[in-house]
Protein backbone atom coordinates (compact mmCIF):
# COMPACT_ATOMS: atom_id res chain seq x y z
CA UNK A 1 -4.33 5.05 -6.03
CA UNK A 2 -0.92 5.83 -5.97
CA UNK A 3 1.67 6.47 -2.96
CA UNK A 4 4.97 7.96 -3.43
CA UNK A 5 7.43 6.40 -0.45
CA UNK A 6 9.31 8.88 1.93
CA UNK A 7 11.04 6.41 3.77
CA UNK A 8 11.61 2.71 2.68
CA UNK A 9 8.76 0.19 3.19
CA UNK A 10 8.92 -3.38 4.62
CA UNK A 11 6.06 -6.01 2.14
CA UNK A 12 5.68 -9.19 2.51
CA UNK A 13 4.72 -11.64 -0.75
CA UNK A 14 1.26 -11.77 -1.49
CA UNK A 15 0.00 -15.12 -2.55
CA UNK A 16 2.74 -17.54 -1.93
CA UNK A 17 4.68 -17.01 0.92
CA UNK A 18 3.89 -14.63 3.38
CA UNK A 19 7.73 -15.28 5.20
CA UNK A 20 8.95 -13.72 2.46
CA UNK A 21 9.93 -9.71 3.04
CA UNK A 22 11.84 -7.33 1.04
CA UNK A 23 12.14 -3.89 0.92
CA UNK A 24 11.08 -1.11 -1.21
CA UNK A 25 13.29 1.86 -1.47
CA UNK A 26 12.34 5.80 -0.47
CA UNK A 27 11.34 7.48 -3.51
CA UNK A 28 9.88 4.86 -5.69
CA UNK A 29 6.08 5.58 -6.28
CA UNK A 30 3.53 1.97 -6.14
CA UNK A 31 0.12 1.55 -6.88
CA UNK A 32 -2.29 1.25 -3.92
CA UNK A 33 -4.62 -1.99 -4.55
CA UNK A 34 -6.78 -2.01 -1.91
CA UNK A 35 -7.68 -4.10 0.84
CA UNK A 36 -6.32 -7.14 2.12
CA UNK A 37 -8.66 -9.92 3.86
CA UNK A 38 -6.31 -9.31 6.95
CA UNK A 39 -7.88 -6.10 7.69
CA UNK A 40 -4.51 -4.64 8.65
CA UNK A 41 -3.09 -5.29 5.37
CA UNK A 42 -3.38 -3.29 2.25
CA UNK A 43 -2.07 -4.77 -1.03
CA UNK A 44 0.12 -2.54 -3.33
CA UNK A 45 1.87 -3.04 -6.37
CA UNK A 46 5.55 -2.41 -6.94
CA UNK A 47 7.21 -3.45 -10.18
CA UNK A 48 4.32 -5.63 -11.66
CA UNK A 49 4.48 -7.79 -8.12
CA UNK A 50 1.77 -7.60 -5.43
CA UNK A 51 2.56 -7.38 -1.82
CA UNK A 52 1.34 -7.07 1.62
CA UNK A 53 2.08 -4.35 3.91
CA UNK A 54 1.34 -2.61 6.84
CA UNK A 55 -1.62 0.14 6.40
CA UNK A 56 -0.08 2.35 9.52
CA UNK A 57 3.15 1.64 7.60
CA UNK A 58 2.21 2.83 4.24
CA UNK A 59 0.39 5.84 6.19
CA UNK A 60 3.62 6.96 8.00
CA UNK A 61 5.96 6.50 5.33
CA UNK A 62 4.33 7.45 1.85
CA UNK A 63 2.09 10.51 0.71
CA UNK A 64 -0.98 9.20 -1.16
CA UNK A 65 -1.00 11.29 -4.67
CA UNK A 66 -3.87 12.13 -5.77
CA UNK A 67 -5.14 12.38 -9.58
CA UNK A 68 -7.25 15.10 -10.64
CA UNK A 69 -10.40 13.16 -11.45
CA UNK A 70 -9.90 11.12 -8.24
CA UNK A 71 -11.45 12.39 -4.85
CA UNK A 72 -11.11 11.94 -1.12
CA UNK A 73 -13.21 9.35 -1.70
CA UNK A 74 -10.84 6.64 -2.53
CA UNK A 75 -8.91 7.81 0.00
CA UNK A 76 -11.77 7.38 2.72
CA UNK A 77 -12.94 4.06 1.41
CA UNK A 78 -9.22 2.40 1.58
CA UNK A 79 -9.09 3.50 5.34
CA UNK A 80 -12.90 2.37 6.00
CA UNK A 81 -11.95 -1.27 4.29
CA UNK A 82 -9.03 -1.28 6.16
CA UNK A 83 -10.21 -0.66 9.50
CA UNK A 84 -13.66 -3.70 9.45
């Protein structure tokens, strides 16, 4: 699923080293993963790299676009994973 940022976004590294943050500019559209196993977490792509961030974070500062085959569904499941 993919999110198109309104504001930048705060990540953290994935796998590594979860100290690590950077920032991902307003404007630039990533690729929604899924879940993380920290159910607060969702994991998105940006650039071939996968971080962590905030789900209330990617709610309040991206719009989720939807493709035409895709439903709600995806949608709903991401914020059911999300919220175990």
């Amino acid at each position: 699923m993919l999110c198109r940022l309104n504001a930048p976004l705060m990540v953290l590294a994935y796998r590594d080293n979860h100290q690590a943050a950077t920032t991902i500019p307003a404007g630039k559209t990533i690729d929604v993963i899924g879940p993380a196993e920290d159910d607060r977490f969702c994991v998105v792509n940006s650039d071939g790299e996968e971080f962590l961030v905030f789900e209330s974070d990617l709610m309040d500062r991206g719009t989720l676009l939807m493709r035409k085959e895709s439903s709600n569904r995806e949608v709903i499941q991401l914020r059911r994973a999300t919220r175990r």
